[in-house]
C-alpha atoms as a PDB file:
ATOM      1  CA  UNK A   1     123.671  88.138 131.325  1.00  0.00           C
ATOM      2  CA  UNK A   2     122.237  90.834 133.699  1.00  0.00           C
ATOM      3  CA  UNK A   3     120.273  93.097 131.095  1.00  0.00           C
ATOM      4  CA  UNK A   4     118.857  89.739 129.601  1.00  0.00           C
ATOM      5  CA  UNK A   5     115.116  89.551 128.773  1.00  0.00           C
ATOM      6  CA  UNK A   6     113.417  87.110 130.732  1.00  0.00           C
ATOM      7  CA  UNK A   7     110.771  85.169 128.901  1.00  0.00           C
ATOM      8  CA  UNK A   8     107.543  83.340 129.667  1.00  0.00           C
ATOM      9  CA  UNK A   9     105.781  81.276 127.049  1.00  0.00           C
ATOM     10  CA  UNK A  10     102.637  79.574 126.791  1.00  0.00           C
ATOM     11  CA  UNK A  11     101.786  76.562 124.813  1.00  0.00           C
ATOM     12  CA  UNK A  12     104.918  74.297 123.157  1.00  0.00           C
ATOM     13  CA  UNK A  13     103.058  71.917 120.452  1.00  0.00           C
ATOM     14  CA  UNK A  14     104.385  71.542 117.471  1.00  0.00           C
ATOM     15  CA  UNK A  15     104.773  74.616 115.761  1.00  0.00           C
ATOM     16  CA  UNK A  16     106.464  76.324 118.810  1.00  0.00           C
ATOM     17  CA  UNK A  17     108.710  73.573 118.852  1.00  0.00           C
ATOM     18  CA  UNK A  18     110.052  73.303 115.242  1.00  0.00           C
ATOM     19  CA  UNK A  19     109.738  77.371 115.063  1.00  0.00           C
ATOM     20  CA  UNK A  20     109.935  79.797 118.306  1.00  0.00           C
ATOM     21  CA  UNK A  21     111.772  77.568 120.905  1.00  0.00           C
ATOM     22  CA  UNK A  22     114.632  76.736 119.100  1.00  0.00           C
ATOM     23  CA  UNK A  23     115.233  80.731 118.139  1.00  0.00           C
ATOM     24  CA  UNK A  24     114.556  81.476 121.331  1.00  0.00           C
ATOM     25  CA  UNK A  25     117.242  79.291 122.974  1.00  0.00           C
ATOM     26  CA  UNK A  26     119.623  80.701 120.613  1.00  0.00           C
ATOM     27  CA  UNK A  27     119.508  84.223 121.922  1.00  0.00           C
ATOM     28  CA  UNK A  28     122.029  84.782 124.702  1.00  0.00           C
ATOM     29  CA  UNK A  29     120.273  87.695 125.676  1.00  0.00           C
ATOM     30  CA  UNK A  30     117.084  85.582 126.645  1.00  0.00           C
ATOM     31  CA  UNK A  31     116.137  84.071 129.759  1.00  0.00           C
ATOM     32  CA  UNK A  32     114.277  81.192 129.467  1.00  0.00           C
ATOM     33  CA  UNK A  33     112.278  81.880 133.122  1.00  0.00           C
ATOM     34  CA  UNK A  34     109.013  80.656 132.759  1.00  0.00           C
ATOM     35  CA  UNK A  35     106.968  77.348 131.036  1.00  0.00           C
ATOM     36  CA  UNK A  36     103.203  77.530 131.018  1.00  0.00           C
ATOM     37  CA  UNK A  37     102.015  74.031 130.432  1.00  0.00           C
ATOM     38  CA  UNK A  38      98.941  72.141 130.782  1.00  0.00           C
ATOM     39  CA  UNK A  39     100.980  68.416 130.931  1.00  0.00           C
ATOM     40  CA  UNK A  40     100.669  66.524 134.382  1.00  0.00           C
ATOM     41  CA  UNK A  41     104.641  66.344 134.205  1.00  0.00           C
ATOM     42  CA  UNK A  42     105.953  69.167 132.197  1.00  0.00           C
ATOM     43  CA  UNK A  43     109.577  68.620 133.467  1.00  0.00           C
ATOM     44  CA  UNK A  44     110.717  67.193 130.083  1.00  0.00           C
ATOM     45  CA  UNK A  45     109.710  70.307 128.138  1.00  0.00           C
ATOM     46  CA  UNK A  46     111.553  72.417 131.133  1.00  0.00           C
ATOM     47  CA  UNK A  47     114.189  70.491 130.619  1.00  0.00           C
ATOM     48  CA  UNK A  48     114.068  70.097 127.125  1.00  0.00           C
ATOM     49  CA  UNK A  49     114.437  74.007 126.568  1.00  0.00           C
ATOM     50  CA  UNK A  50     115.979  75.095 129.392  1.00  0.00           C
ATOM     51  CA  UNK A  51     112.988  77.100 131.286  1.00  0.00           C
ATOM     52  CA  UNK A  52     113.543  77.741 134.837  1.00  0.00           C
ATOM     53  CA  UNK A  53     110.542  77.037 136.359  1.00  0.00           C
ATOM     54  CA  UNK A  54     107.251  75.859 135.135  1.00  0.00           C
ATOM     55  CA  UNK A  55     103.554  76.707 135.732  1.00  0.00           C
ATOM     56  CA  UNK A  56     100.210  75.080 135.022  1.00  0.00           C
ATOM     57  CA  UNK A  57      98.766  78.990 134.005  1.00  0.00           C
ATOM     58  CA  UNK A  58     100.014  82.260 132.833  1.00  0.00           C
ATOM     59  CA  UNK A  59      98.599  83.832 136.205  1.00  0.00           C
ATOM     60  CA  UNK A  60     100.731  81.939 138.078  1.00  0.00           C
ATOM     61  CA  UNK A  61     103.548  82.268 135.954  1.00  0.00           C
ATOM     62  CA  UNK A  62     103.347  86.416 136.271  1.00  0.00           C
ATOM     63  CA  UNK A  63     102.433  85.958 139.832  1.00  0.00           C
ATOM     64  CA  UNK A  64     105.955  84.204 140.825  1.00  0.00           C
ATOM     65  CA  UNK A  65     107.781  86.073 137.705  1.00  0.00           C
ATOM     66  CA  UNK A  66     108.897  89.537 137.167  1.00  0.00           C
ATOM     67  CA  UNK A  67     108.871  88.938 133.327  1.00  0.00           C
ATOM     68  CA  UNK A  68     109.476  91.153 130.330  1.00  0.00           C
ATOM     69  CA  UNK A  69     107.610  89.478 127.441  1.00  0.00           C
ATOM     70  CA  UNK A  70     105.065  86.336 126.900  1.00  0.00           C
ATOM     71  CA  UNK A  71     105.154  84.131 123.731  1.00  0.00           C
ATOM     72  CA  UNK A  72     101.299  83.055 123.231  1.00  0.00           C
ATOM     73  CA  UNK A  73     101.988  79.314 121.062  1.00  0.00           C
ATOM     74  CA  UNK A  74      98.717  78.085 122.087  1.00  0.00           C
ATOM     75  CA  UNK A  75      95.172  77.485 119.625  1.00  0.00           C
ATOM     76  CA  UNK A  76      93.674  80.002 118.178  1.00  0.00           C
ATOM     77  CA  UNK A  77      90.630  79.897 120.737  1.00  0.00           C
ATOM     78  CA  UNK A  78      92.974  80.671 123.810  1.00  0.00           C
ATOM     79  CA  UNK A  79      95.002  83.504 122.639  1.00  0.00           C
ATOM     80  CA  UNK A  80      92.745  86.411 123.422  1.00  0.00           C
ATOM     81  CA  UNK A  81      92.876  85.502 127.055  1.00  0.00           C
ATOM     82  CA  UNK A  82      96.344  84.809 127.215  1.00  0.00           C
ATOM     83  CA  UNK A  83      97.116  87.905 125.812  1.00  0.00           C
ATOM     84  CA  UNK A  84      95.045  90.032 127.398  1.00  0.00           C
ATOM     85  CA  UNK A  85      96.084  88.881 130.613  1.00  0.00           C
ATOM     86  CA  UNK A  86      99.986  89.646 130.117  1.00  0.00           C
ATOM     87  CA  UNK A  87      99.298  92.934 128.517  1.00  0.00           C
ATOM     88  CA  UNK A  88      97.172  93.994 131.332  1.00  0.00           C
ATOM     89  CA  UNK A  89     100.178  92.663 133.554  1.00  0.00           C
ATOM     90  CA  UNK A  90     102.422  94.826 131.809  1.00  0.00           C
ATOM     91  CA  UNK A  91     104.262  92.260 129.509  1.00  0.00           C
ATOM     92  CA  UNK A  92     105.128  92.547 126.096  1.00  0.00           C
ATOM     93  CA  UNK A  93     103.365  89.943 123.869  1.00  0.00           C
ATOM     94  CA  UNK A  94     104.009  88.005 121.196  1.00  0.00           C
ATOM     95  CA  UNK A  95     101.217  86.186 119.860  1.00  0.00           C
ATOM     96  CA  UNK A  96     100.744  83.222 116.967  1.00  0.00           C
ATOM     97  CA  UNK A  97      98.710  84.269 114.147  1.00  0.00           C
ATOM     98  CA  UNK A  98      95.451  84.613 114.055  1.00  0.00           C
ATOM     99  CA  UNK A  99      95.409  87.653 117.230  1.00  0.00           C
ATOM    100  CA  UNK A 100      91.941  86.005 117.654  1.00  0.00           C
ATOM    101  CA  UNK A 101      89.151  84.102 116.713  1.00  0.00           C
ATOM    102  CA  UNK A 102      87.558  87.478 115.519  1.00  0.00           C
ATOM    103  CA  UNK A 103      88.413  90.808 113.903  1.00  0.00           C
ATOM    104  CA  UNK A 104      87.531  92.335 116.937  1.00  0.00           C
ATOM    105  CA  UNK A 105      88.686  90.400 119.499  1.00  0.00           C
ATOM    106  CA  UNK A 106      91.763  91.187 117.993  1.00  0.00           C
ATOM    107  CA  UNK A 107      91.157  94.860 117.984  1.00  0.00           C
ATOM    108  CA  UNK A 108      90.409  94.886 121.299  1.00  0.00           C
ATOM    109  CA  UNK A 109      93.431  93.187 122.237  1.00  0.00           C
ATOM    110  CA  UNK A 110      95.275  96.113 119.897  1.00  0.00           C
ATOM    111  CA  UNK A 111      93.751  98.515 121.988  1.00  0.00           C
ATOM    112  CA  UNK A 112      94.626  96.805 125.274  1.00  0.00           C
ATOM    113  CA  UNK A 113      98.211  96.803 123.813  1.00  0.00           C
ATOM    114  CA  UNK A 114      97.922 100.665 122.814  1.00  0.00           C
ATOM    115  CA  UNK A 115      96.651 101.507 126.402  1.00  0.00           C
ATOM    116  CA  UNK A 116      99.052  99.354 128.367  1.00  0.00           C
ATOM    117  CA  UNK A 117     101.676 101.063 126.775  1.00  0.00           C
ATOM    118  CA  UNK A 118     103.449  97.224 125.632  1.00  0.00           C
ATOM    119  CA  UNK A 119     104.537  95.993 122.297  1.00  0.00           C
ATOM    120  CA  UNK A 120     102.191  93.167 120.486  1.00  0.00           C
ATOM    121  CA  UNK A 121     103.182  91.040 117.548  1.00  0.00           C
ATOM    122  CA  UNK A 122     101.844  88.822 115.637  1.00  0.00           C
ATOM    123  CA  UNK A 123     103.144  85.666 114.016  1.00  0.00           C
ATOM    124  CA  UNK A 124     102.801  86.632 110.528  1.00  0.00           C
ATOM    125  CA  UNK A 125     105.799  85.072 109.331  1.00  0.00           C
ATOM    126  CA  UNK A 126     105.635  85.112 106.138  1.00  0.00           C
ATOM    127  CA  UNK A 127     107.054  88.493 106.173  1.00  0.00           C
ATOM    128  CA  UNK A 128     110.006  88.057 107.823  1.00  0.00           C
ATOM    129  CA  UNK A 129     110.847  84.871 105.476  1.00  0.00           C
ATOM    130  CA  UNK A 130     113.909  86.185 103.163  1.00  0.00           C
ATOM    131  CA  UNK A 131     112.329  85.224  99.586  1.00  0.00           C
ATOM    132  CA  UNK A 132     109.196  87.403 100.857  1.00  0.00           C
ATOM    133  CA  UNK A 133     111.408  89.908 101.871  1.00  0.00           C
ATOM    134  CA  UNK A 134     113.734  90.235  99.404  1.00  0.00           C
ATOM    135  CA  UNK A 135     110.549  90.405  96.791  1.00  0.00           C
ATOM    136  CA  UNK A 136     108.672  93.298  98.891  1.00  0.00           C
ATOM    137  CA  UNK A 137     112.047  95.128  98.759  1.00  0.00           C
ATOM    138  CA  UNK A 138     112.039  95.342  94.875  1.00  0.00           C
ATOM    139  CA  UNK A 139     109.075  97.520  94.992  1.00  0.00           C
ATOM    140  CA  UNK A 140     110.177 100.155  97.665  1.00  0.00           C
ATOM    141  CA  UNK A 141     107.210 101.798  99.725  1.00  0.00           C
ATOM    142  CA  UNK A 142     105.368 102.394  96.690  1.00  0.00           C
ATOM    143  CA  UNK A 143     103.955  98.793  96.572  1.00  0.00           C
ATOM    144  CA  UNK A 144     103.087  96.392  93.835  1.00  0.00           C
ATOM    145  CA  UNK A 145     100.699  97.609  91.820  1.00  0.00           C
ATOM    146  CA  UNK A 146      99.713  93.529  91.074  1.00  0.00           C
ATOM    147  CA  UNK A 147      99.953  90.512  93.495  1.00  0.00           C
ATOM    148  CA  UNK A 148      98.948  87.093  92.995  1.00  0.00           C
ATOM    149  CA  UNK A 149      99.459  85.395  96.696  1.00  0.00           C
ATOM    150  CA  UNK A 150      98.741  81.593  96.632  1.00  0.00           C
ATOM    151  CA  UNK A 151      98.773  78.889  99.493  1.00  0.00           C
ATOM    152  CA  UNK A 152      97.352  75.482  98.214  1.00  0.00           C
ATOM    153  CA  UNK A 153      97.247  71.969  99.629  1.00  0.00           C
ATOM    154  CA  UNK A 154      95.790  68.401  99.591  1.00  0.00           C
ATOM    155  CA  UNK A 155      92.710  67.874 102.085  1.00  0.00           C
ATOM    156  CA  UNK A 156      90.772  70.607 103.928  1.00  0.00           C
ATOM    157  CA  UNK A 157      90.843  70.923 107.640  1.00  0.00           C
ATOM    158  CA  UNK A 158      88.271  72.910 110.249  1.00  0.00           C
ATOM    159  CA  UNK A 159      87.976  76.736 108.844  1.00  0.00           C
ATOM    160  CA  UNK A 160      90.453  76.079 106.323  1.00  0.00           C
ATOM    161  CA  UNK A 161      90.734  79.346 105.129  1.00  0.00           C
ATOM    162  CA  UNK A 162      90.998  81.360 108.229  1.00  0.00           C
ATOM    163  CA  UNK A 163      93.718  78.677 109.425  1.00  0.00           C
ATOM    164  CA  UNK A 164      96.099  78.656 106.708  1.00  0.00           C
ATOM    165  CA  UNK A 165      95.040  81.764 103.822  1.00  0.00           C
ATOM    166  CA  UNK A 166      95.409  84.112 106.048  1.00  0.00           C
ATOM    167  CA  UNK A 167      99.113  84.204 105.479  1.00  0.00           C
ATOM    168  CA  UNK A 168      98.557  85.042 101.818  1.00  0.00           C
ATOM    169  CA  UNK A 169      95.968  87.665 102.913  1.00  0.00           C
ATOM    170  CA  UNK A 170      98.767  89.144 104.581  1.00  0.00           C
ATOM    171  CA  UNK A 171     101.251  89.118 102.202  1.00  0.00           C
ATOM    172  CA  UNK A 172      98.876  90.556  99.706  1.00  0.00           C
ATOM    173  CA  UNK A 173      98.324  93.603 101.724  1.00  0.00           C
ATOM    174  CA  UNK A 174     101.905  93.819 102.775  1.00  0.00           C
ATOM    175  CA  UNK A 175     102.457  94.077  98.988  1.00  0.00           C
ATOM    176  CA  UNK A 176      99.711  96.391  97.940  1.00  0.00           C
ATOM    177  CA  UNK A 177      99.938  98.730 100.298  1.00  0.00           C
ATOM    178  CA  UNK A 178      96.136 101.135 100.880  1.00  0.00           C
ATOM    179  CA  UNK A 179      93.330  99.997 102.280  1.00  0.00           C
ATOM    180  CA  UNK A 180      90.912  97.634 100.799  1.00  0.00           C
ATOM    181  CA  UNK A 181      87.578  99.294  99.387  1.00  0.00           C
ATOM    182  CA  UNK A 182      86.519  96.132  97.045  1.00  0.00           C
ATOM    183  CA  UNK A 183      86.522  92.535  97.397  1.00  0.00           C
ATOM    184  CA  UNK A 184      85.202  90.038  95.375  1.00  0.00           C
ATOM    185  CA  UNK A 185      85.293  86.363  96.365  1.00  0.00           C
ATOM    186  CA  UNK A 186      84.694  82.526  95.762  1.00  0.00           C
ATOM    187  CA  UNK A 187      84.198  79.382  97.945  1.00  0.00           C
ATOM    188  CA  UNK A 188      84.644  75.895  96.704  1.00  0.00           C
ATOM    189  CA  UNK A 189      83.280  72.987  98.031  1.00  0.00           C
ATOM    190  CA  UNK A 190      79.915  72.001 100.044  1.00  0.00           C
ATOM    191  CA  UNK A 191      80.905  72.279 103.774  1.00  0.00           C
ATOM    192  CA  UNK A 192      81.243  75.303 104.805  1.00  0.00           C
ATOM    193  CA  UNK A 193      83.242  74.854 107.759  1.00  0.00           C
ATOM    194  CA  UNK A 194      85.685  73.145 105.808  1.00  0.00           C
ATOM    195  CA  UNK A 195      85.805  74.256 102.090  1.00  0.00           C
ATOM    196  CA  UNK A 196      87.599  73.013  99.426  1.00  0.00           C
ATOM    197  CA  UNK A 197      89.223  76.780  99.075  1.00  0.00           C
ATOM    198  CA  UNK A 198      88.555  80.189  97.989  1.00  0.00           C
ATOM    199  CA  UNK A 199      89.594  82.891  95.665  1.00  0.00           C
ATOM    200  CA  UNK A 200      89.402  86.661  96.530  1.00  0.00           C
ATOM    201  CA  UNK A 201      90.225  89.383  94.271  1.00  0.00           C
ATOM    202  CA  UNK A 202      91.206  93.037  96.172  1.00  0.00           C
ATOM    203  CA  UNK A 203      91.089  96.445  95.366  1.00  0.00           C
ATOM    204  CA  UNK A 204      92.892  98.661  96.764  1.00  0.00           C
ATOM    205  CA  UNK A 205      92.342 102.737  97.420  1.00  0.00           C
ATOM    206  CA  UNK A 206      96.108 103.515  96.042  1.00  0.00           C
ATOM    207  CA  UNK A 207      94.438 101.665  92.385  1.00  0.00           C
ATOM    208  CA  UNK A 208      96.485  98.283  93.496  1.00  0.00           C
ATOM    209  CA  UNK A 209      95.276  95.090  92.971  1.00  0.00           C
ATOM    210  CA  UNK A 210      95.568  91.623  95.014  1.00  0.00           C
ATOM    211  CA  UNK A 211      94.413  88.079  94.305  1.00  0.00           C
ATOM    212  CA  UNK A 212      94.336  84.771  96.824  1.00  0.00           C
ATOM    213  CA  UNK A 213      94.229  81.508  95.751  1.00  0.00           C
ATOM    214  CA  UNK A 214      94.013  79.205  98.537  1.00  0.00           C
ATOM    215  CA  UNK A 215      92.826  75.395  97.516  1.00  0.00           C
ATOM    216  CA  UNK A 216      92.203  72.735  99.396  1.00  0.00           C
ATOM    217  CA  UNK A 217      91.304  70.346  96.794  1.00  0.00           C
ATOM    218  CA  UNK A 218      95.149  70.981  95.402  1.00  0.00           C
ATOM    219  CA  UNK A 219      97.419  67.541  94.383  1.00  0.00           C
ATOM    220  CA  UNK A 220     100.200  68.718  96.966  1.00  0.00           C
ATOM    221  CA  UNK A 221     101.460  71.806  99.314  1.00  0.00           C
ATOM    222  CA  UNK A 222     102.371  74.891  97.284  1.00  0.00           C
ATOM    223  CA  UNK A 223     102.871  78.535  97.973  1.00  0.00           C
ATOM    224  CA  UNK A 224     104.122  80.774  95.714  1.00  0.00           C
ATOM    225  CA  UNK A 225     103.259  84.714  94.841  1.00  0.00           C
ATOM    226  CA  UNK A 226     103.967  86.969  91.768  1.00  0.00           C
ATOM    227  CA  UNK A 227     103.901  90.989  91.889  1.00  0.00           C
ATOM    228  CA  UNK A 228     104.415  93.480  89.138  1.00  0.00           C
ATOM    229  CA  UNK A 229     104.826  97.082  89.481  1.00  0.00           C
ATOM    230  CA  UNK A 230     107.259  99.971  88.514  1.00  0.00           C
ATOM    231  CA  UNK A 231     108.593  97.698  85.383  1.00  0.00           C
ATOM    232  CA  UNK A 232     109.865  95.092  88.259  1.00  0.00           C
ATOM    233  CA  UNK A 233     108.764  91.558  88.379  1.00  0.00           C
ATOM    234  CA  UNK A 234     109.210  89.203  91.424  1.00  0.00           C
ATOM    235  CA  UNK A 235     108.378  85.263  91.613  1.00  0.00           C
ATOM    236  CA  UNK A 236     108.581  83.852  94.381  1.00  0.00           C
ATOM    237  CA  UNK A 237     108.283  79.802  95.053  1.00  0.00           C
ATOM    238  CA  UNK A 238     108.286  79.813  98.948  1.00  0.00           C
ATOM    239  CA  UNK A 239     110.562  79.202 100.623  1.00  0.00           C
ATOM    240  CA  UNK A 240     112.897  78.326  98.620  1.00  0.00           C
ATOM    241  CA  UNK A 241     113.615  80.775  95.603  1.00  0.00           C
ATOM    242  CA  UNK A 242     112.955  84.559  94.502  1.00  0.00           C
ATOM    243  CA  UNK A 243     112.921  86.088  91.261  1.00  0.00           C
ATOM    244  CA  UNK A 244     113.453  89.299  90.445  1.00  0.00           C
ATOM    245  CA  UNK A 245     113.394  90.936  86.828  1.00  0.00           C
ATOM    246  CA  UNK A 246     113.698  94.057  85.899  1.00  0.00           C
ATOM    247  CA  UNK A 247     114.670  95.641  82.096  1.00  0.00           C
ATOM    248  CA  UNK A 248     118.417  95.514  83.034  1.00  0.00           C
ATOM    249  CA  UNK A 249     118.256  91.799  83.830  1.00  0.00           C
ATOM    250  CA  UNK A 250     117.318  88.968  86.421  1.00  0.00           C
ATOM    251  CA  UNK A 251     118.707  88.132  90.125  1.00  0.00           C
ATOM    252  CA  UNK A 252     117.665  84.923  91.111  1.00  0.00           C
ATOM    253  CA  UNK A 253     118.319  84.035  95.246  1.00  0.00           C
ATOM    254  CA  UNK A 254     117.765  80.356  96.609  1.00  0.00           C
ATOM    255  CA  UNK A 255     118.127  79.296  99.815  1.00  0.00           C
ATOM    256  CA  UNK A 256     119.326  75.662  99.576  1.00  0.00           C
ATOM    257  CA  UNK A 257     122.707  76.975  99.451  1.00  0.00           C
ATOM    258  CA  UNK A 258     122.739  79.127 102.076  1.00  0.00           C
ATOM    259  CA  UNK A 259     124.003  78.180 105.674  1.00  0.00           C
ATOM    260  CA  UNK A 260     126.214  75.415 103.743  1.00  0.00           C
ATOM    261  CA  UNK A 261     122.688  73.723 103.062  1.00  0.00           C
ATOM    262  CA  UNK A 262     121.516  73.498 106.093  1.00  0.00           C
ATOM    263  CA  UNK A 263     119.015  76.317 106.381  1.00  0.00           C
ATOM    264  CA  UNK A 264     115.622  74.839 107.638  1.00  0.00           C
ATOM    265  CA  UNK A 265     112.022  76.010 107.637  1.00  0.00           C
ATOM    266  CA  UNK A 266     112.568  77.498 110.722  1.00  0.00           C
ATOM    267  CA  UNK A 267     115.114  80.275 109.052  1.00  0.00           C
ATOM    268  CA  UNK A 268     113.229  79.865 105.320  1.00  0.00           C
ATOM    269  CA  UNK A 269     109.695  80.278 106.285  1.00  0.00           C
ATOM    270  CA  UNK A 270     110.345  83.592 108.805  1.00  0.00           C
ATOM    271  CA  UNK A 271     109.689  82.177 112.127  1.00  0.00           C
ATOM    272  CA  UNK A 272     112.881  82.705 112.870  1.00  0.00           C
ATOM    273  CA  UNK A 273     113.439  86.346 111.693  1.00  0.00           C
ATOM    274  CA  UNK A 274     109.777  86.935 113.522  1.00  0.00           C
ATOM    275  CA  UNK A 275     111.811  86.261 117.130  1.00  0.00           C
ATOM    276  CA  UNK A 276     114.357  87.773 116.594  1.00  0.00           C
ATOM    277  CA  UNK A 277     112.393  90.901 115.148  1.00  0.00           C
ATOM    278  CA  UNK A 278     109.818  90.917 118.640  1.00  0.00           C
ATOM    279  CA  UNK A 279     112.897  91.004 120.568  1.00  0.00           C
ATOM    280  CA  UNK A 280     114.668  93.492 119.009  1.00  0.00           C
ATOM    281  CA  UNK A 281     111.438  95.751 119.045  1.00  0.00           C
ATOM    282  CA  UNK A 282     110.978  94.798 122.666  1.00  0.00           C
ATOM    283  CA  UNK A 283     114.335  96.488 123.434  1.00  0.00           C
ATOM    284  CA  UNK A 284     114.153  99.266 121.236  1.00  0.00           C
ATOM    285  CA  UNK A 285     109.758 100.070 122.095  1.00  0.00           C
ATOM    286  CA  UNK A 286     110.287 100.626 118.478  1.00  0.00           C
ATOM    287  CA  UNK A 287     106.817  99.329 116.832  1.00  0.00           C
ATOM    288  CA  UNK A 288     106.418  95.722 115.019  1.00  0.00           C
ATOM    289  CA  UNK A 289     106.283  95.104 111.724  1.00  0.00           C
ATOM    290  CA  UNK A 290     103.733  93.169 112.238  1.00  0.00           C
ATOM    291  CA  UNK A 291     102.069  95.493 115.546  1.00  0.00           C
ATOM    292  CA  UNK A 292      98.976  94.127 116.808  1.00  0.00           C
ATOM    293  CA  UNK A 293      96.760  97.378 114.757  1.00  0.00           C
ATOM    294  CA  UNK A 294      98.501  95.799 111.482  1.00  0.00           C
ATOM    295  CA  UNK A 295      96.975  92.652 112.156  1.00  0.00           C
ATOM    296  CA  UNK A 296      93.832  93.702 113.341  1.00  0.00           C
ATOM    297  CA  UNK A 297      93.734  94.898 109.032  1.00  0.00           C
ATOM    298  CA  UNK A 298      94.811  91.830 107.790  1.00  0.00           C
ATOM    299  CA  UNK A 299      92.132  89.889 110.064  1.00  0.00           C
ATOM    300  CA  UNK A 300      89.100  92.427 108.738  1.00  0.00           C
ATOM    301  CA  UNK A 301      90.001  91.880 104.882  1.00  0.00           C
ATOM    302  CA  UNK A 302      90.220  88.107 105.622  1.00  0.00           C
ATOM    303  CA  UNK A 303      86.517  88.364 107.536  1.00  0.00           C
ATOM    304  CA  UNK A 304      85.236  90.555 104.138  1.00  0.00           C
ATOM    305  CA  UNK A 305      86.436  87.804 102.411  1.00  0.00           C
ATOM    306  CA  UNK A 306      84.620  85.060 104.298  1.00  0.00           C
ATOM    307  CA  UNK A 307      81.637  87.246 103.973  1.00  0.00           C
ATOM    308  CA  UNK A 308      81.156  87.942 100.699  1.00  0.00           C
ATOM    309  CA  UNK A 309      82.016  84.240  99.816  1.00  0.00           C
ATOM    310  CA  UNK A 310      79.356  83.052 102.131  1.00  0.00           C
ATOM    311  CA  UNK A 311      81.955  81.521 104.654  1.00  0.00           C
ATOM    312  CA  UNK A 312      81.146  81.643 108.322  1.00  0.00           C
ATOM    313  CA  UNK A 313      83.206  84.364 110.270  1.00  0.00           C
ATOM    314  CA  UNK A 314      82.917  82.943 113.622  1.00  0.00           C
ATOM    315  CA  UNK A 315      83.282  79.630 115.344  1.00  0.00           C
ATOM    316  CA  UNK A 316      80.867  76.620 114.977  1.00  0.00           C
ATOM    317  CA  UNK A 317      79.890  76.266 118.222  1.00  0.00           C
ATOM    318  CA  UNK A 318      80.840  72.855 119.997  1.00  0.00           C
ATOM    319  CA  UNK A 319      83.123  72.107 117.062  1.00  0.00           C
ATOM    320  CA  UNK A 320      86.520  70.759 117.605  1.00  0.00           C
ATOM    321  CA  UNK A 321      89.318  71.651 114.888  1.00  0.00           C
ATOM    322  CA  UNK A 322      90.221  68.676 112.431  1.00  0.00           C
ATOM    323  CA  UNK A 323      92.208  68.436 109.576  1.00  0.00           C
ATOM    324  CA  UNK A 324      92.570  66.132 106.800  1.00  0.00           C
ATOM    325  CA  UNK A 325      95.681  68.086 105.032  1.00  0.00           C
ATOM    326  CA  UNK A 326      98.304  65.776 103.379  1.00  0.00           C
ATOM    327  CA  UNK A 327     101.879  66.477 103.610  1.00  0.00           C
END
């Protein structure tokens, strides 16, 4: 189509490939122009998704494309470079979760965003899955004035917290609304650099309070969060159910059924509805749910967290991630 966006992105492991590529190649206002990939071949990724050309780096890829936005799928430790490179190039960005390995990495990449005049997002997904959704929406702007966020598996991995918590950081705030002026918070576990989990316990300036749960030490994969406010109560067991009860009765909403039963974690989990939502805010300039300034405030309460548990808030030199997580 001749007003279609055309689209670079970088990095296309495994996430990107279960989550962002195939909601990408469903748009048929998306061009798929550009492929930045490391591979020696990358033709059968090209192929695969239908890019138009490939490139071994995101200079060259803005060099020989006029594009309109970049999706950053790479690790953690290359997205600040990636994205400041296509926001200083004048491309909207769209960046997995964390922004960066810092706090303020991240808010300088905000700022870069702010000054180029370009929308950033970040993959904060949880928000834009629908049992998440559908909960926050009981409670209107006024927030729940409890939240219990939890995200709990079997075997640690490499900075488990900052890796996979974060998203129940996140969803706590989202929840809770106000800014965070007490934290309280517990490692588990003798390794540092890969704990057995942590619990934090928020207060916020509006009088709302938010707890995490994230353990590493857990039987199995979990996540589920509870919030009361406003005589409303919402449960959800992600992704696949939400609760809500209220004096007049309860809804409940589960997504097996929907899309005949063939909805997938792609759709349940918000990755998905996070596309589609850059894209939409890409044509609009309207600002992100999740804008890069928004994430720059999840990222600090998740450092103050790691702080005041005794958790490292920066990189281990030389150290290359790992993971013993079960499925």
């Amino acid at each position: 189509m001749s007003n279609a966006l055309r689209v670079g992105v970088v990095g296309h492991g495994n996430i990107a490939t279960i989550a962002q590529l195939p909601t990408l190649v469903t748009r048929d206002d998306v061009e798929m122009a550009a492929l930045v990939s490391i591979l020696p071949d990358p033709e059968p990724v090209k192929r695969r998704w239908g890019f138009q050309h490939a490139y071994p780096t995101l200079e060259a890829a803005l060099d020989a494309q006029d594009l309109d936005a970049v999706f950053v799928l790479t690790p953690r430790s290359e997205h600040l470079a990636m994205t400041r490179t296509a926001l200083e190039a004048g491309v909207d960005v769209f960046c997995e979760k964390p922004l960066a390995t810092t706090a303020t990495g991240a808010q300088m990449l905000a700022e870069t965003a702010e000054k180029n005049g370009r929308i950033l997002q970040v993959g904060f997904n949880r928000r834009f899955a629908p049992v998440y959704a559908a909960a926050h929406e009981s409670f209107g702007e006024a927030g729940a004035t409890f939240c219990v966020a939890q995200k709990n598996r079997a075997g640690s991995e490499y900075r488990a917290t900052f890796e996979n918590a974060i998203h129940m950081v996140d969803l706590v705030r989202w929840f809770c609304g106000g800014e965070p002026v007490e934290v309280t918070a517990y490692a588990a576990g003798e390794d540092e650099w890969e704990e057995d989990g942590i619990s934090a316990l928020i207060h916020f300036d509006n009088g709302h309070t938010g707890v995490v749960v994230g353990a590493r030490n857990a039987g199995g994969w979990n996540e589920r969060l509870d919030a009361y406010g406003q005589m409303t109560s919402a449960s959800v067991i992600a992704p696949d159910s939400v609760t809500i009860t209220r004096p007049e009765g309860t809804s409940l909403r589960e997504m097996t059924p929907e899309n005949f039963g063939w909805a997938t974690a792609t759709e349940t989990m918000g990755f998905a509805g996070a596309v589609h939502h850059f894209l939409d805010r890409v044509r609009d300039r309207g600002v992100p749910l999740v804008s890069g300034t928004e994430a720059v405030k999840t990222q600090q309460l998740l450092e103050r967290i790691l702080e005041v548990s005794g958790l490292p808030t920066d990189e281990q030199p030389g150290r290359v991630w790992s993971s013993h997580a079960k499925k």
